[in-house]
Protein backbone atom coordinates (compact mmCIF):
# COMPACT_ATOMS: atom_id res chain seq x y z
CA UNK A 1 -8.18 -12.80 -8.64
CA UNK A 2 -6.20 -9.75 -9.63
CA UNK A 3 -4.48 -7.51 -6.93
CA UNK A 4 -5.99 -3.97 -6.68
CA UNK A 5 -4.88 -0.86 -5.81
CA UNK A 6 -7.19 2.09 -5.34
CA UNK A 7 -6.33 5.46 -5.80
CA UNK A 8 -8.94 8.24 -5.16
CA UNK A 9 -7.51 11.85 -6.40
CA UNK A 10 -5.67 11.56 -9.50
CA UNK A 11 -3.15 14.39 -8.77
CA UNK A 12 0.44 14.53 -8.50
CA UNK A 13 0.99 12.77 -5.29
CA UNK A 14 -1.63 10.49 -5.91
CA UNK A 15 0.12 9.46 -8.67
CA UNK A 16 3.53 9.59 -7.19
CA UNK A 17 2.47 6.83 -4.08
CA UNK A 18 0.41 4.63 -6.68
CA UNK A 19 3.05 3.95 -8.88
CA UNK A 20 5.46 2.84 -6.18
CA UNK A 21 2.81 0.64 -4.75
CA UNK A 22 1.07 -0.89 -7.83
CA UNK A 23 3.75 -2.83 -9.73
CA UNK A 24 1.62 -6.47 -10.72
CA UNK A 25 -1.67 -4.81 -9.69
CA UNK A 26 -4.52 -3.13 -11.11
CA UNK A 27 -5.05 0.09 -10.85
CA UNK A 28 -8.55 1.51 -10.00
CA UNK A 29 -8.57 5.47 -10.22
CA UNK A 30 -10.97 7.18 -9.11
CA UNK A 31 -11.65 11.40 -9.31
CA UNK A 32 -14.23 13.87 -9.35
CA UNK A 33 -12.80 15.42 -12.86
CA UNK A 34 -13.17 12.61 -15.59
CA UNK A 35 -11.09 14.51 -17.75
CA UNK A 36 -8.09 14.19 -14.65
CA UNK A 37 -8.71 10.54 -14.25
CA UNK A 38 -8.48 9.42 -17.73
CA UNK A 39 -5.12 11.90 -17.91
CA UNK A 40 -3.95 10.41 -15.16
CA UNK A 41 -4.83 6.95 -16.49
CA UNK A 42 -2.89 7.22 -19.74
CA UNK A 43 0.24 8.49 -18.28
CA UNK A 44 0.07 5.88 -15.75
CA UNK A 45 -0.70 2.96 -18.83
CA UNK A 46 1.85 4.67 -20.80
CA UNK A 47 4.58 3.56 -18.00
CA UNK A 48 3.05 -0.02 -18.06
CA UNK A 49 0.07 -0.21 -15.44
CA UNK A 50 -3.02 -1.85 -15.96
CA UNK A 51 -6.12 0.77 -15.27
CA UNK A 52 -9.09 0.86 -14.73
CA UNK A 53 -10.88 4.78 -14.04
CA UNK A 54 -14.16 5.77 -12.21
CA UNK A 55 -15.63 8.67 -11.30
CA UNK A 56 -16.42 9.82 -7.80
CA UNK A 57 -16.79 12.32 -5.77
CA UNK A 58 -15.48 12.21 -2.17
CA UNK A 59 -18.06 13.51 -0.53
CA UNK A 60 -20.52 11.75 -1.82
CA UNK A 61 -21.31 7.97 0.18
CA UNK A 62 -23.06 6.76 -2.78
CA UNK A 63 -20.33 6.94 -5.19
CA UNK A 64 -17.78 5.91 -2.55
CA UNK A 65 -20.02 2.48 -2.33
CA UNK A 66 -19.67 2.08 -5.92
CA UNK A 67 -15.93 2.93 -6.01
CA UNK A 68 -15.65 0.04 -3.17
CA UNK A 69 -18.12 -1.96 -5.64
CA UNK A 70 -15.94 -1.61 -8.57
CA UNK A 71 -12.95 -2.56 -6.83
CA UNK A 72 -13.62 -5.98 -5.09
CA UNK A 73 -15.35 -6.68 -8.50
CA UNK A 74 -11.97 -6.52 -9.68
CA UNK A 75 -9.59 -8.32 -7.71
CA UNK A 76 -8.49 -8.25 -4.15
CA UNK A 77 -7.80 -4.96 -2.70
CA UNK A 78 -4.10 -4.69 -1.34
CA UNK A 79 -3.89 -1.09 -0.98
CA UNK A 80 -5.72 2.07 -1.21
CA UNK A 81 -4.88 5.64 -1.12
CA UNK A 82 -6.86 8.76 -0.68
CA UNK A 83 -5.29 11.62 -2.03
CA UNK A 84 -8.42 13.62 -2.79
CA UNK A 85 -10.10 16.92 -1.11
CA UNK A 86 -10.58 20.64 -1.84
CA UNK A 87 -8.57 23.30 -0.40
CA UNK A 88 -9.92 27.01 1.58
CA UNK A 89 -9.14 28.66 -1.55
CA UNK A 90 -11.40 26.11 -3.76
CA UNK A 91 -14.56 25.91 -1.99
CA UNK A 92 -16.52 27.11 0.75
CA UNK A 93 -17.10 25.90 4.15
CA UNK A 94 -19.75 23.18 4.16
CA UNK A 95 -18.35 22.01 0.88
CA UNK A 96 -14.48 21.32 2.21
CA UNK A 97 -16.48 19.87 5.33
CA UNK A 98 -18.52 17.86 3.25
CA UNK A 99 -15.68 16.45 1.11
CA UNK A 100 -12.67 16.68 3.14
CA UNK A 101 -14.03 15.47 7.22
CA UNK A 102 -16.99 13.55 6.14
CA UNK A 103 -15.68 11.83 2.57
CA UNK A 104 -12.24 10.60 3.82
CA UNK A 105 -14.52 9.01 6.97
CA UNK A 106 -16.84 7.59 5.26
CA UNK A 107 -13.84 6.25 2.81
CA UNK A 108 -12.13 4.83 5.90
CA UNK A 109 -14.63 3.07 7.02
CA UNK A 110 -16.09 1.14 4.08
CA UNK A 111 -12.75 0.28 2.59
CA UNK A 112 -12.04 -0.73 5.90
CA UNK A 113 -14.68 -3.45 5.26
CA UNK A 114 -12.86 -5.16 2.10
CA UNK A 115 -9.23 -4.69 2.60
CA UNK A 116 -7.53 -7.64 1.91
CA UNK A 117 -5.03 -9.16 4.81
CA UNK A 118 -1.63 -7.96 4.61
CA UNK A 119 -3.32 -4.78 2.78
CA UNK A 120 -2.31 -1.08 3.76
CA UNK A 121 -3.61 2.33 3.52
CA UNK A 122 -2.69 5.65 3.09
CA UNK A 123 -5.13 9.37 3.36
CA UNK A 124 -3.00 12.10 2.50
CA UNK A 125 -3.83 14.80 5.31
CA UNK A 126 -1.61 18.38 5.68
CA UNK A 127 0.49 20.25 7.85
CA UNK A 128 -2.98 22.74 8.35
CA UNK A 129 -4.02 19.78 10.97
CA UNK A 130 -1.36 20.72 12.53
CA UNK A 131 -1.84 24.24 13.23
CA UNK A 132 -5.07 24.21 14.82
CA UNK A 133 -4.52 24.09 19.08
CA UNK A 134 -5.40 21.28 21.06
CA UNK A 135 -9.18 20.27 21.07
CA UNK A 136 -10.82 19.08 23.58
CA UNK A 137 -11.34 15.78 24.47
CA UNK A 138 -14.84 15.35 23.47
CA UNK A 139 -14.38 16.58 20.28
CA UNK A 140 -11.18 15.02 19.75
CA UNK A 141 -13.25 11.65 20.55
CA UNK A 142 -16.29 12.91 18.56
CA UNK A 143 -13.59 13.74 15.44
CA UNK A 144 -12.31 9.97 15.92
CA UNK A 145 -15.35 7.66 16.15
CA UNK A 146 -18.88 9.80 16.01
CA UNK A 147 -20.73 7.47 13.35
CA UNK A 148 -20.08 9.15 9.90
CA UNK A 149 -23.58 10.18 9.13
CA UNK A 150 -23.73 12.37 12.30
CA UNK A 151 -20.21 13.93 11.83
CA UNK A 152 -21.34 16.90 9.83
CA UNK A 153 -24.36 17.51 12.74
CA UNK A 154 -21.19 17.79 15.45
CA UNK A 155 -22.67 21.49 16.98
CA UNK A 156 -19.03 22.70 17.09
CA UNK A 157 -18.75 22.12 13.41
CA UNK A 158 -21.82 23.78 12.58
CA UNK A 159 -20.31 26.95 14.52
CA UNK A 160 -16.87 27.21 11.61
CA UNK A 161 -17.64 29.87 8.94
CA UNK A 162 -13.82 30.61 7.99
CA UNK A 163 -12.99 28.08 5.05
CA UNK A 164 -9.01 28.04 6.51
CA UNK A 165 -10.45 26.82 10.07
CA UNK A 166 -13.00 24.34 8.32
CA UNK A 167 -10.10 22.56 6.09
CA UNK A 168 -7.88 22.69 9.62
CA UNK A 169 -10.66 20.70 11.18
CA UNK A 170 -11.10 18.43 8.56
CA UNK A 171 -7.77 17.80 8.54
CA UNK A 172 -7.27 17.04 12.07
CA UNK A 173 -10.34 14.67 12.00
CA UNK A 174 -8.10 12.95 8.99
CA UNK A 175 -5.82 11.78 11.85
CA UNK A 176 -7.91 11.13 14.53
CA UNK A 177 -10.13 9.11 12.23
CA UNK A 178 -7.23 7.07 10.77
CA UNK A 179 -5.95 6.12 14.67
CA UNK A 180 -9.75 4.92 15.74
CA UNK A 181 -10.26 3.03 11.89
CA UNK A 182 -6.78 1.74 12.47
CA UNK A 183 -8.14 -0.90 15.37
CA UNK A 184 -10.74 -1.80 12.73
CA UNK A 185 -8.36 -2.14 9.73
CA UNK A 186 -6.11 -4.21 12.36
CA UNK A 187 -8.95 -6.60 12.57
CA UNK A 188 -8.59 -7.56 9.26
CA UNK A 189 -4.32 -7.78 9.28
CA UNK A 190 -4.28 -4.38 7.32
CA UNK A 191 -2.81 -1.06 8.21
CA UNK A 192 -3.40 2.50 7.81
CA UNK A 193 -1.36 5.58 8.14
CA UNK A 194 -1.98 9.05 6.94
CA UNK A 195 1.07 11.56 5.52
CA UNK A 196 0.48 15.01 6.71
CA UNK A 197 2.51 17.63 3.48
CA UNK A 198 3.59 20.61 3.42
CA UNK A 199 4.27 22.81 1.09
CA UNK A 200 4.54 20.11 -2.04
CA UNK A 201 5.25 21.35 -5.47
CA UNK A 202 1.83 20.04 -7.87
CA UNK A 203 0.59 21.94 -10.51
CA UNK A 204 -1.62 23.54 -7.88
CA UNK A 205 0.91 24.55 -5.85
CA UNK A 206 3.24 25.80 -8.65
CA UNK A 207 0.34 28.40 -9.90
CA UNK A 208 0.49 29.64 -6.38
CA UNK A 209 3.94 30.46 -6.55
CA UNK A 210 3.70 32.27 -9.79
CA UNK A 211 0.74 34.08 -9.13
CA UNK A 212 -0.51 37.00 -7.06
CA UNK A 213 0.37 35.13 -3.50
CA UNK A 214 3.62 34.31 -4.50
CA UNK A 215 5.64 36.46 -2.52
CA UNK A 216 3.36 34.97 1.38
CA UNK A 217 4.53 31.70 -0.40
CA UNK A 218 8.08 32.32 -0.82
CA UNK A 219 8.67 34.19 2.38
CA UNK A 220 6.66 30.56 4.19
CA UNK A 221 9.53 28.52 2.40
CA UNK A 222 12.57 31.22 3.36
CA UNK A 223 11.06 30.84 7.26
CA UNK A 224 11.22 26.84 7.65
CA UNK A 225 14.45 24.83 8.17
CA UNK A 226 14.46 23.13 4.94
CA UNK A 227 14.19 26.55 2.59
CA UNK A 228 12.72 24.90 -0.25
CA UNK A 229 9.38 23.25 -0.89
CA UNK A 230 8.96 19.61 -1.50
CA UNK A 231 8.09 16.84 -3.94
CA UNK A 232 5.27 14.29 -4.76
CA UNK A 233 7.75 11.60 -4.90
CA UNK A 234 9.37 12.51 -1.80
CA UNK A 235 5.64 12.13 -0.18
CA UNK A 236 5.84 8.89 -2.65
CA UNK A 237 8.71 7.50 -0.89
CA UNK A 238 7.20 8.20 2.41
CA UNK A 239 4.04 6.32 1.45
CA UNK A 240 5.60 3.32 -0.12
CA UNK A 241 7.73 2.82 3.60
CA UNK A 242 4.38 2.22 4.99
CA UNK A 243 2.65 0.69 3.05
CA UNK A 244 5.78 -1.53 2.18
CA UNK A 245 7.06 -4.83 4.46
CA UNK A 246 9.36 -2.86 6.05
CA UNK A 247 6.36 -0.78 7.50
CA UNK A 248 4.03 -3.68 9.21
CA UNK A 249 4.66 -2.20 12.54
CA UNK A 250 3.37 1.24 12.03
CA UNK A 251 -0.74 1.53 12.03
CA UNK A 252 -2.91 4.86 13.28
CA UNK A 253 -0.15 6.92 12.74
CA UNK A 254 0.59 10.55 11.23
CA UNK A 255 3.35 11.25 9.21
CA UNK A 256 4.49 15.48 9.26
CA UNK A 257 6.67 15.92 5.91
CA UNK A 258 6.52 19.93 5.50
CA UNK A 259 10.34 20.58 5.86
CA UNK A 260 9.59 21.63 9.34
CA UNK A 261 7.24 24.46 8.50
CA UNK A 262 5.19 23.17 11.29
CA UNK A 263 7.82 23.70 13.65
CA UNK A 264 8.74 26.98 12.26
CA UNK A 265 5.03 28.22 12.41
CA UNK A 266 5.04 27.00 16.38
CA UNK A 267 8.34 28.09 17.63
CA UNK A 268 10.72 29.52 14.71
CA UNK A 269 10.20 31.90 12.14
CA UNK A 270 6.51 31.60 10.81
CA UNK A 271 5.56 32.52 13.77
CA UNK A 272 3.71 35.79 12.32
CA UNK A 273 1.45 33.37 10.32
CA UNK A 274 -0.35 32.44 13.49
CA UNK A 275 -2.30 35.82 13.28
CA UNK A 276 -3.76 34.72 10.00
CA UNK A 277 -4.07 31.05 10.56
C-alpha cells in the first residue's frame, strides 16, 4: 500500500505544505479548476512527486466522497491538507458559505473517517476568523459540532448578507470545527491543526497589490509589526512542524501567522479597519 497525501486547492500554499510533507508518498490533488490541478501537478512531477489529480469542488459532499474514494483506493492516507475556498471578493454570500463553512466540515469529517494512525491534518483558515468578536456560546457550539447537513440551516447564518462577514464566519467555524473533529481524529491516533494567514504573497494576492486596491493593501502591511507580507513557504514551514514528529502533541489547535496584523487591527495601528471589517 502506497502512502497518500491529499491536497485539496492546488494554489501556492497548497503547494508549498504538500511538498514538505509528501516526500515517498503519492500525491492526490484535488481542485475545482482542472486546468490548476494538472498545472499544479506537473510542476509538482517535474520536482519528482508521484501524482495523481481529481477534480472537486469543496462545497460539494458528493465529490468530497469521491475525493476520499480515490484516495484510500490508492494507498493509506498519512496526511491531508485543505487549502481550498473562495474569498468576499470572488463570490457571493451563500456561495463562500457553501464552500468555505460547510465544504471544509464536511471535509473534516469524512477524512476524519480514513486517516491512517500516526496521520495529520492541516485546513488552512485566515486571520478574517480572527476579526469577528466573540460569539456566543451557542453558536460557537453550533459552529463546532451542529451535524454538517444542518450547518447552512443555522438561523444566524441565514441572517449574513455582507460577503466580508460570511467568509469571517466561515472562517471562525474553520477553527471551531477543527477543535471538536480533533477528539474524533484523536480516536484514530491522527491530528489536526488549522494555520490561520495573513496577508501571504500568491498570485492572488500579488494582483491585489498591483491593482486598483493596492494602496488599502500597502498601508495594512505599513500598520502591522512585521511591515512586509508573507510567504507560502513560510505557511509551508509552519505546516510541516505539525504535521511533522516534532508536532504529535499539538491537535485542535489554530495557528495566527499574519505578521501580527491581527494584533495591529485589535490594539495597534489597523485599528481604522475595524469600521470596514
Amino acid at each position: 500500500m502506497k502512502r497518500v497525501s491529499v491536497l485539496v486547492g492546488a494554489g501556492s500554499i497548497g503547494q508549498a505544505i504538500i511538498r514538505r510533507v509528501s516526500a515517498g508518498k503519492h500525491i492526490v490533488l484535488a481542485d475545482y479548476s482542472e486546468q490548476n490541478v494538472k498545472c499544479a501537478a506537473k510542476t509538482l512531477e517535474d520536482a519528482g512527486f508521484e501524482c495523481s489529480t481529481v477534480k472537486c469542488d469543496l462545497g460539494s459532499k458528493e465529490d468530497i466522497l469521491k475525493l476520499v474514494e480515490c484516495a484510500t483506493r490508492t494507498g493509506e492516507i498519512t496526511n491531508v491538507v485543505n487549502a481550498a475556498g473562495v474569498s468576499p471578493s470572488q463570490a457571493p454570500v451563500s456561495e463562500i458559505l457553501r464552500v468555505d463553512l460547510y465544504g471544509t466540515s464536511v471535509l473534516l469529517e469524512e477524512f476524519g473517517k480514513v486517516i491512517a494512525e500516526g496521520g495529520s491534518g492541516v485546513i488552512i483558515s485566515s486571520q478574517s476568523g480572527h476579526r469577528l468578536p466573540a460569539l456566543p456560546q451557542e453558536q460557537n457550539e453550533a459552529l463546532a459540532s451542529a451535524p454538517v447537513d444542518e450547518l447552512l440551516e443555522l438561523p444566524f447564518l441565514k441572517k449574513i448578507n455582507d460577503t466580508l462577514e460570511a467568509y469571517q464566519y466561515s472562517k471562525r467555524c474553520n477553527v471551531l470545527r477543527v477543535m471538536f473533529e480533533a477528539t474524533r481524529w484523536g480516536r484514530r491516533g491522527a491530528t489536526i491543526n488549522s494555520i490561520s494567514p495573513g496577508i501571504i504573497i500568491t498570485p492572488l494576492a500579488n494582483d491585489e497589490l498591483h491593482g486598483p486596491r493596492k494602496d488599502g493593501y500597502l498601508k495594512m502591511i505599513e500598520g502591522m509589526p512585521a511591515r512586509r507580507a508573507g510567504t507560502p513557504d513560510e505557511v509551508g514551514d509552519m505546516a510541516e512542524f505539525l504535521m511533522s514528529s516534532r508536532g504529535r502533541f499539538i491537535s485542535g489547535a489554530d495557528f495566527l501567522i499574519d505578521g501580527g496584523c491581527t494584533a495591529s487591527y485589535w490594539y495597534g495601528d489597523l485599528q481604522y479597519l475595524k469600521k470596514t471589517h
